[in-house]
PDB file of N, CA and C in Angstrom:
ATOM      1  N   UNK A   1      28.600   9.671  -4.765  1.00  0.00           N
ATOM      2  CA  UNK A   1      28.139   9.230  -3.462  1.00  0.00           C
ATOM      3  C   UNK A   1      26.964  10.091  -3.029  1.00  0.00           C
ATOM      4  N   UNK A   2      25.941   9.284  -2.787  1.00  0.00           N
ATOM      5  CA  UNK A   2      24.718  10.231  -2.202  1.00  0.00           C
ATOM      6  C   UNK A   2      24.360  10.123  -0.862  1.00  0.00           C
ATOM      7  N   UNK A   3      23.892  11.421  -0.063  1.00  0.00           N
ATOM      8  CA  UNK A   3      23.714  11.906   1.150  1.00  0.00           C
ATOM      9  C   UNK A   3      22.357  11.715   1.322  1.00  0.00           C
ATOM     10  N   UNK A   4      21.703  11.502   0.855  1.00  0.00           N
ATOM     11  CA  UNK A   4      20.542  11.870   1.019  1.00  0.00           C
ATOM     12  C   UNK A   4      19.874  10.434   1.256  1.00  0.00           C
ATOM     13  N   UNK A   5      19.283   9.783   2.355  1.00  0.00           N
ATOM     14  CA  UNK A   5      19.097   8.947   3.197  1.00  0.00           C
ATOM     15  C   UNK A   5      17.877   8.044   1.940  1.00  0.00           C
ATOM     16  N   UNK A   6      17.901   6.628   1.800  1.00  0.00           N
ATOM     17  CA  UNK A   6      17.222   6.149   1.089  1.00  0.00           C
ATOM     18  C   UNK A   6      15.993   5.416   2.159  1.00  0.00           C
ATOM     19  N   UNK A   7      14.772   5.680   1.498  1.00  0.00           N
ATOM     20  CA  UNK A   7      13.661   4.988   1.980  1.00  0.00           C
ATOM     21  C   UNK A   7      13.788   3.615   2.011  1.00  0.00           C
ATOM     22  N   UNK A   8      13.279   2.910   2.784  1.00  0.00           N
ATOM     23  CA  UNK A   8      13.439   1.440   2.568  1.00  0.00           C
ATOM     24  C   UNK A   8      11.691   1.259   2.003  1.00  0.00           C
ATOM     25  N   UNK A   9      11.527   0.202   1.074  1.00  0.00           N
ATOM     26  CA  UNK A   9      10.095  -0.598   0.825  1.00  0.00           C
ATOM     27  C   UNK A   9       9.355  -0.396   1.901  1.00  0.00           C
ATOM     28  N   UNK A  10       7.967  -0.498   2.346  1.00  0.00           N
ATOM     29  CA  UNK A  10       8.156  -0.809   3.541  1.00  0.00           C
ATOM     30  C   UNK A  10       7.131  -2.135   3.099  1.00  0.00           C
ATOM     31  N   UNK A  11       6.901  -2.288   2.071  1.00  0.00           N
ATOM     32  CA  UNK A  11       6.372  -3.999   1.651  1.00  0.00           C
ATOM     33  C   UNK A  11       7.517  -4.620   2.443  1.00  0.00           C
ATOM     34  N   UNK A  12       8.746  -4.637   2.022  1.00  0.00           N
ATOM     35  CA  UNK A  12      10.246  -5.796   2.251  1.00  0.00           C
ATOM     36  C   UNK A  12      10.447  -5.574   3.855  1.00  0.00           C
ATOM     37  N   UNK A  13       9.594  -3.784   4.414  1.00  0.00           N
ATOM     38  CA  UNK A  13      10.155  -3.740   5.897  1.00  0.00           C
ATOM     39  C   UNK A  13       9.381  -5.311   6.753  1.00  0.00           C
ATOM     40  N   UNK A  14       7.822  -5.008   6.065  1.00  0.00           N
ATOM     41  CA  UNK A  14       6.290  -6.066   6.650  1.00  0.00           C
ATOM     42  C   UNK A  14       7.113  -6.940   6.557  1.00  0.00           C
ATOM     43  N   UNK A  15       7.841  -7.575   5.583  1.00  0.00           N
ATOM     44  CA  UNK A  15       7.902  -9.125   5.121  1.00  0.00           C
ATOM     45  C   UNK A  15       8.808  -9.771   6.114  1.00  0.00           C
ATOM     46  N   UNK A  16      10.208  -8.727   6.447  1.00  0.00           N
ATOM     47  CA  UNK A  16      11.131  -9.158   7.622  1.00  0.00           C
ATOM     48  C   UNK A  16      10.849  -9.114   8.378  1.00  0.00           C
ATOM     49  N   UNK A  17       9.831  -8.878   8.939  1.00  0.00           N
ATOM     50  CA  UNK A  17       9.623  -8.570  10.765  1.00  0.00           C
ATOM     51  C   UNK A  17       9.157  -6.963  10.578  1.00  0.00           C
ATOM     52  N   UNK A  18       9.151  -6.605  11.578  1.00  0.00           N
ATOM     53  CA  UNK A  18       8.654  -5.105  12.640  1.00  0.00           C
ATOM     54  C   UNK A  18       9.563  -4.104  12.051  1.00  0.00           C
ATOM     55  N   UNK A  19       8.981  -3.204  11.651  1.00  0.00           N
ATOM     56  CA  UNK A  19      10.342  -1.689  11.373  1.00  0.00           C
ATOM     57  C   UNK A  19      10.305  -1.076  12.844  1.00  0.00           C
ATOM     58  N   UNK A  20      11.559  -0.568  12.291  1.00  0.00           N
ATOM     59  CA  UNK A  20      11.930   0.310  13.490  1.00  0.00           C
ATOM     60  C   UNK A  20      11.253   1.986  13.696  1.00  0.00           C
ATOM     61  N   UNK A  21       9.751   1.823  12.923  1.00  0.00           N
ATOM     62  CA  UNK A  21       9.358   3.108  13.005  1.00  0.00           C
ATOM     63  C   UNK A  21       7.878   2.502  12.184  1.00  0.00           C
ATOM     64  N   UNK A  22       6.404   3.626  13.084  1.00  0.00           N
ATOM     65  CA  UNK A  22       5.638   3.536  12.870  1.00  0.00           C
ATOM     66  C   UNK A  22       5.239   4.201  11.151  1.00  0.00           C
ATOM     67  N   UNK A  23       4.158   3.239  10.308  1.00  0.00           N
ATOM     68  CA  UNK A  23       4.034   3.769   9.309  1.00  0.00           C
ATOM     69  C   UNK A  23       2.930   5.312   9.369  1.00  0.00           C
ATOM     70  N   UNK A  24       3.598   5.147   7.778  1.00  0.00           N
ATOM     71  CA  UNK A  24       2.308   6.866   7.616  1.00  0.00           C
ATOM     72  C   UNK A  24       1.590   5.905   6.223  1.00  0.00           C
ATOM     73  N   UNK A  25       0.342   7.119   6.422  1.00  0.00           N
ATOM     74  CA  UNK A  25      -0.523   6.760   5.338  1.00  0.00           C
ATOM     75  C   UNK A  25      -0.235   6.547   3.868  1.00  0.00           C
ATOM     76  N   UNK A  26       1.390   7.206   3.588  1.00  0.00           N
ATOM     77  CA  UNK A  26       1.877   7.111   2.322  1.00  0.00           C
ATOM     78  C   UNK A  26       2.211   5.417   2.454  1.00  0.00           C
ATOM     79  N   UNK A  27       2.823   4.887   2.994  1.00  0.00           N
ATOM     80  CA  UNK A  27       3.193   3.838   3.929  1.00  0.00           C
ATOM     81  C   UNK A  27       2.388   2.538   3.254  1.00  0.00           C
ATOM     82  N   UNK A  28       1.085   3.343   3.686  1.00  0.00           N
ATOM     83  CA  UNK A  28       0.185   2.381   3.763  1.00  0.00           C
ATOM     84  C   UNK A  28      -0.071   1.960   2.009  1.00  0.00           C
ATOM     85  N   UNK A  29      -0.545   3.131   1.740  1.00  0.00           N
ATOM     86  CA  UNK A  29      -0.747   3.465   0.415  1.00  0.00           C
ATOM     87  C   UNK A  29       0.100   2.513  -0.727  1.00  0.00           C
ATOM     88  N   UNK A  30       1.552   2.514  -0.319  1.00  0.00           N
ATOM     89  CA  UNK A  30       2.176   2.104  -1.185  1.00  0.00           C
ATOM     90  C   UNK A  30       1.864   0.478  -1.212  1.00  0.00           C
ATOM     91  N   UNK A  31       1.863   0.013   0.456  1.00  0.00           N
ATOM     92  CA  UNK A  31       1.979  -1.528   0.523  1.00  0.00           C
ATOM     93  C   UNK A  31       0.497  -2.072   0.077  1.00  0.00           C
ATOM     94  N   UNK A  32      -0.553  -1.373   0.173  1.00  0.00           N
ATOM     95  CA  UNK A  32      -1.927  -1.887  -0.440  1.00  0.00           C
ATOM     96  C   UNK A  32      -2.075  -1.086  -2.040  1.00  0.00           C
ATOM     97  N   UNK A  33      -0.933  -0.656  -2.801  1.00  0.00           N
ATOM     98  CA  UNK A  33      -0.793  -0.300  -3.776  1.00  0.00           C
ATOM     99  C   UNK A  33      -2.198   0.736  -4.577  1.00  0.00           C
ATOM    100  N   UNK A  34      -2.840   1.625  -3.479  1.00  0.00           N
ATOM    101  CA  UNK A  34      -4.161   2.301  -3.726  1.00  0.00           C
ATOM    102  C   UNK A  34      -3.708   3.603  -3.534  1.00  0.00           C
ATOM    103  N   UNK A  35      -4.632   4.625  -3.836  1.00  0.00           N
ATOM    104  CA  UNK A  35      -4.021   6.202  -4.038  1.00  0.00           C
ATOM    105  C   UNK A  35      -4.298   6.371  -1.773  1.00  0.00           C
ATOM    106  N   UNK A  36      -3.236   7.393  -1.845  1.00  0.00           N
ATOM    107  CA  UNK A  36      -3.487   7.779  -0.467  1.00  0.00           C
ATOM    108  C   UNK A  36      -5.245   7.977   0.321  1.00  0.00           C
ATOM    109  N   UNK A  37      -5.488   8.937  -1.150  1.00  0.00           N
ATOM    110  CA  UNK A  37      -7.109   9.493  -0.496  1.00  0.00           C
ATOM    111  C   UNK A  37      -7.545   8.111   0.035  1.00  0.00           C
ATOM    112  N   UNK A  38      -7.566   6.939  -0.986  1.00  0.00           N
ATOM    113  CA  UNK A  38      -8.365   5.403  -0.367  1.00  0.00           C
ATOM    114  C   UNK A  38      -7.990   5.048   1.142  1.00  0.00           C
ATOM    115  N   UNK A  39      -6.555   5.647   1.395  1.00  0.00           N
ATOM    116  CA  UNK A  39      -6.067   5.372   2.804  1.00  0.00           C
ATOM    117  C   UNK A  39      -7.339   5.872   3.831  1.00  0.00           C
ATOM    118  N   UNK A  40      -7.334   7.054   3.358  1.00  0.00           N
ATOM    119  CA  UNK A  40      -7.914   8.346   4.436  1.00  0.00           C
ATOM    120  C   UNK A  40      -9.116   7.522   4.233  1.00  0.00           C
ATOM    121  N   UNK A  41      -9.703   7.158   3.166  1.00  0.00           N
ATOM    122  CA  UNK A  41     -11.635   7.423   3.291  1.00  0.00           C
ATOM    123  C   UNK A  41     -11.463   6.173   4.260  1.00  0.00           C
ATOM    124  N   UNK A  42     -10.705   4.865   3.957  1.00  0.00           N
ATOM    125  CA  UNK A  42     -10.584   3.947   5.228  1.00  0.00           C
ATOM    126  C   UNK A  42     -10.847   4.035   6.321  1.00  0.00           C
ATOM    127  N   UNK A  43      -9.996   5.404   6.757  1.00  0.00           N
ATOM    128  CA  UNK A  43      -9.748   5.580   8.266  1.00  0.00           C
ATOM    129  C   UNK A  43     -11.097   6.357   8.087  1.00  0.00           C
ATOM    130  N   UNK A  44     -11.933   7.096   7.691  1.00  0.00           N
ATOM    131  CA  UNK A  44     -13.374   7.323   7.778  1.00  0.00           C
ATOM    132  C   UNK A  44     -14.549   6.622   7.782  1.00  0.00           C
ATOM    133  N   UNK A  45     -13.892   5.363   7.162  1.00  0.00           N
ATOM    134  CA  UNK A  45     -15.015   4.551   7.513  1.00  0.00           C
ATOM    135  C   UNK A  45     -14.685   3.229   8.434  1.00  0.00           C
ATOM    136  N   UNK A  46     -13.751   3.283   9.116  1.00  0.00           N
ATOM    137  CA  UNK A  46     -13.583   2.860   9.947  1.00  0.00           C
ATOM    138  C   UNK A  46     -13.266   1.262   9.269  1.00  0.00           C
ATOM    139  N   UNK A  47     -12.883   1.696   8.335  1.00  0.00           N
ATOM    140  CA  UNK A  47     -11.957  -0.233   7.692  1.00  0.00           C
ATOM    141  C   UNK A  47     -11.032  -0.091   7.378  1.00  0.00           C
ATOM    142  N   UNK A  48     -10.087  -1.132   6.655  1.00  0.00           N
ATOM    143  CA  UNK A  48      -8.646  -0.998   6.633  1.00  0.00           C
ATOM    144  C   UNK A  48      -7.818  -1.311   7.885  1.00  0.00           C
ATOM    145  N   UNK A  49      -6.785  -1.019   7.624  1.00  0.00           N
ATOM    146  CA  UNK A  49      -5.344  -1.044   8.904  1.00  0.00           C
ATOM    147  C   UNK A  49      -5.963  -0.099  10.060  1.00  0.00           C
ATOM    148  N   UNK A  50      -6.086  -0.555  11.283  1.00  0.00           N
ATOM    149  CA  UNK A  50      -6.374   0.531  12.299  1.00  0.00           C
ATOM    150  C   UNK A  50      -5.020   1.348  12.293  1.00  0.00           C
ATOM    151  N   UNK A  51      -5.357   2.692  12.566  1.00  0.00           N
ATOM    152  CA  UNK A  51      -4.843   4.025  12.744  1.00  0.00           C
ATOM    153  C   UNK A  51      -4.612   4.783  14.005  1.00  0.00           C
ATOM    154  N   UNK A  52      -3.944   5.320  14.246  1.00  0.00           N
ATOM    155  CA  UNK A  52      -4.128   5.949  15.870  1.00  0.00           C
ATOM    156  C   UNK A  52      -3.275   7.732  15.060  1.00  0.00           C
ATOM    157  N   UNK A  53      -3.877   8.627  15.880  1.00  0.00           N
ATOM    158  CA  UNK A  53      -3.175   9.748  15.718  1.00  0.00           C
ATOM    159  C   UNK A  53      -1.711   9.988  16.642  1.00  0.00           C
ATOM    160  N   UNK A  54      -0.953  11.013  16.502  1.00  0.00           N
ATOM    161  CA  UNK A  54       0.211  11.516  16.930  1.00  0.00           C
ATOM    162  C   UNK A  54       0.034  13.139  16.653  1.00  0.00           C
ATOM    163  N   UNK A  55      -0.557  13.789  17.879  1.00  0.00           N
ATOM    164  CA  UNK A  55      -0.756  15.176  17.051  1.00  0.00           C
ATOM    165  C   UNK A  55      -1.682  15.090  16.055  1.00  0.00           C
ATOM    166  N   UNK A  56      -1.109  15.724  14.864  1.00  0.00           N
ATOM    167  CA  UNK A  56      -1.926  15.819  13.635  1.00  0.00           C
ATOM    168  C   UNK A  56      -1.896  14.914  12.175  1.00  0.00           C
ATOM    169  N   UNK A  57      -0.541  14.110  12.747  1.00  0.00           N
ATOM    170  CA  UNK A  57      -0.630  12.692  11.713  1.00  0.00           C
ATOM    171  C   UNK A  57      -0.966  11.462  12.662  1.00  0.00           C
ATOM    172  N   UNK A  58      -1.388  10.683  11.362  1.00  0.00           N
ATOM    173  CA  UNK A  58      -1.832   9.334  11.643  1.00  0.00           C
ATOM    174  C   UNK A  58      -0.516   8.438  11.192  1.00  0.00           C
ATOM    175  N   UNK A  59      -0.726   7.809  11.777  1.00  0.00           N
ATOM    176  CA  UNK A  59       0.105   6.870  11.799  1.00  0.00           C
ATOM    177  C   UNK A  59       0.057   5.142  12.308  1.00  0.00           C
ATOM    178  N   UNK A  60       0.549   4.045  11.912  1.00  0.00           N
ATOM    179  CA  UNK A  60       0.098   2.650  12.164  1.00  0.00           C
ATOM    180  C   UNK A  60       0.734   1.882  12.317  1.00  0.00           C
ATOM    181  N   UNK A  61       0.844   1.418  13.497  1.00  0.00           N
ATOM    182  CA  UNK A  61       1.618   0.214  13.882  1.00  0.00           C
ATOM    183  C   UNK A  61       1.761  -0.905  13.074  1.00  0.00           C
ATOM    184  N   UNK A  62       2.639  -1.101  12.902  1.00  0.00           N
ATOM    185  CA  UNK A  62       3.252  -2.613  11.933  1.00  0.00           C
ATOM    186  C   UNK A  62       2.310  -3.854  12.177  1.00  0.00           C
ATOM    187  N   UNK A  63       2.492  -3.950  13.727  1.00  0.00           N
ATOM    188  CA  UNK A  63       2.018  -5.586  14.091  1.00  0.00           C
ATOM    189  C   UNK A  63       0.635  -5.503  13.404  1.00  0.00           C
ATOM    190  N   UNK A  64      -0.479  -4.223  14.036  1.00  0.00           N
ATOM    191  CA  UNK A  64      -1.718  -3.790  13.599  1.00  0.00           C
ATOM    192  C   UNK A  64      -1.779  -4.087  12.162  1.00  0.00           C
ATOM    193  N   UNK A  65      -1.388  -4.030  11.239  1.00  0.00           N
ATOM    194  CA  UNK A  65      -1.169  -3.914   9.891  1.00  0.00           C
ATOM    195  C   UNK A  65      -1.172  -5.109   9.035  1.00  0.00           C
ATOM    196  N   UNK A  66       0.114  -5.847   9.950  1.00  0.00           N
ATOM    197  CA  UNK A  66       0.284  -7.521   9.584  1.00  0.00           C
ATOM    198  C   UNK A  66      -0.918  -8.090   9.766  1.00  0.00           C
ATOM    199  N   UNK A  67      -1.410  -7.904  11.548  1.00  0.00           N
ATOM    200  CA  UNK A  67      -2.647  -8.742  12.092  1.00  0.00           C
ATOM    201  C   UNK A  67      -4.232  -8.274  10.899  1.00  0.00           C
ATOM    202  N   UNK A  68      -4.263  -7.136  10.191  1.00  0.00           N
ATOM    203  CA  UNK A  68      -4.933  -6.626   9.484  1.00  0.00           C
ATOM    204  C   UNK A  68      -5.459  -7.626   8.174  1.00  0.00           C
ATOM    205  N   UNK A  69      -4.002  -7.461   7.972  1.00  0.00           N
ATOM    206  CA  UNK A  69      -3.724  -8.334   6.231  1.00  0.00           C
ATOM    207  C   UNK A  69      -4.033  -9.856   7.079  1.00  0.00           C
ATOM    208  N   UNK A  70      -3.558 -10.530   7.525  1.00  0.00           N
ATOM    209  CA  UNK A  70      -3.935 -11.997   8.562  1.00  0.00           C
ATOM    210  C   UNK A  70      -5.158 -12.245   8.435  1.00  0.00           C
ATOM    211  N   UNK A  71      -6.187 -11.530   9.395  1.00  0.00           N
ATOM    212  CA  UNK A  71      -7.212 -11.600   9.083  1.00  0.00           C
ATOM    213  C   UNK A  71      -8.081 -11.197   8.116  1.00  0.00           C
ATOM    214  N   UNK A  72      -7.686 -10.786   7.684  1.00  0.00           N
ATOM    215  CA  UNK A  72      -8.518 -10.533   6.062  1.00  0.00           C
ATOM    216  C   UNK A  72      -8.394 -11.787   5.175  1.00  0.00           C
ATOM    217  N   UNK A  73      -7.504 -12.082   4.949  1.00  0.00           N
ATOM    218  CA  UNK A  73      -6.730 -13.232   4.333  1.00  0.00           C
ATOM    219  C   UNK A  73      -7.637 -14.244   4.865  1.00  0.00           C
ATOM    220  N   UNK A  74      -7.450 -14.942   6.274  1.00  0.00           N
ATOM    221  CA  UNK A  74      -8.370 -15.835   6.830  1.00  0.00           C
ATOM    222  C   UNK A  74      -9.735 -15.678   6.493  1.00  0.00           C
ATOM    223  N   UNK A  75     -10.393 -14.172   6.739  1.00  0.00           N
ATOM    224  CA  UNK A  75     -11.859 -14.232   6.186  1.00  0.00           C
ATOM    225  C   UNK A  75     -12.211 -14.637   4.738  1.00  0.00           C
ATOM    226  N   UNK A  76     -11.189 -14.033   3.934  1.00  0.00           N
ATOM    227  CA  UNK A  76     -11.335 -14.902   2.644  1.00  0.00           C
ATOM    228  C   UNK A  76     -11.573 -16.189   2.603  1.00  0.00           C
ATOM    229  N   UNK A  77     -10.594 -17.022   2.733  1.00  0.00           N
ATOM    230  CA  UNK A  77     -10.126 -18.188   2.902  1.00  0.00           C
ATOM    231  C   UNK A  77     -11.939 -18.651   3.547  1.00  0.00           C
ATOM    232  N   UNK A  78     -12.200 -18.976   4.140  1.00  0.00           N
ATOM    233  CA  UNK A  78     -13.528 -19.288   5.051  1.00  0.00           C
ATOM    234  C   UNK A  78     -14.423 -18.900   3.958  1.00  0.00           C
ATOM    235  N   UNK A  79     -14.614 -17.347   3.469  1.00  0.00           N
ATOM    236  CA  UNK A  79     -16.084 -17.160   2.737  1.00  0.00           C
ATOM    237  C   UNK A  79     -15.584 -17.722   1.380  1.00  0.00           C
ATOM    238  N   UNK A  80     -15.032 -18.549   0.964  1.00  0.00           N
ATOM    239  CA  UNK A  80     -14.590 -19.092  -0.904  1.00  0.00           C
ATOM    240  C   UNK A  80     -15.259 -20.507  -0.209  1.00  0.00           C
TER     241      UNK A  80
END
């Protein structure tokens, strides 16, 4: 029996609805399947999932994230 608290996906968290907790850049990383640094240079250049700080981590709202992937998706869709 293990104690030690299991991560959930957070691809499978996006797909059901809203988690019950804001993501981190690992977060991000995993669900756009790119190395973290690609997270960060994002948030430097001001593309990608919008970001907001907490202190000294970043961190990103779900809905922000979904509405992210949405419209991206749509801009595709239009420029093909």
């Amino acid at each position: 029996m293990s104690t030690a608290r299991e991560q959930p996906d957070p691809r499978a968290t996006l797909r059901s609805g809203l988690p019950d907790r804001y993501l981190t850049p690992d977060d991000i990383a995993v669900i756009f399947k790119v190395p973290k640094e690609t997270v960060y240079q994002w948030r430097r250049k001001h593309v990608g999932p919008p970001g907001f700080r907490i202190g000294k981590y970043v961190r990103y709202d779900p809905a922000a994230v979904h509405a992210y992937v949405t419209q991206r998706t749509a801009d595709d869709r239009t420029a093909a």
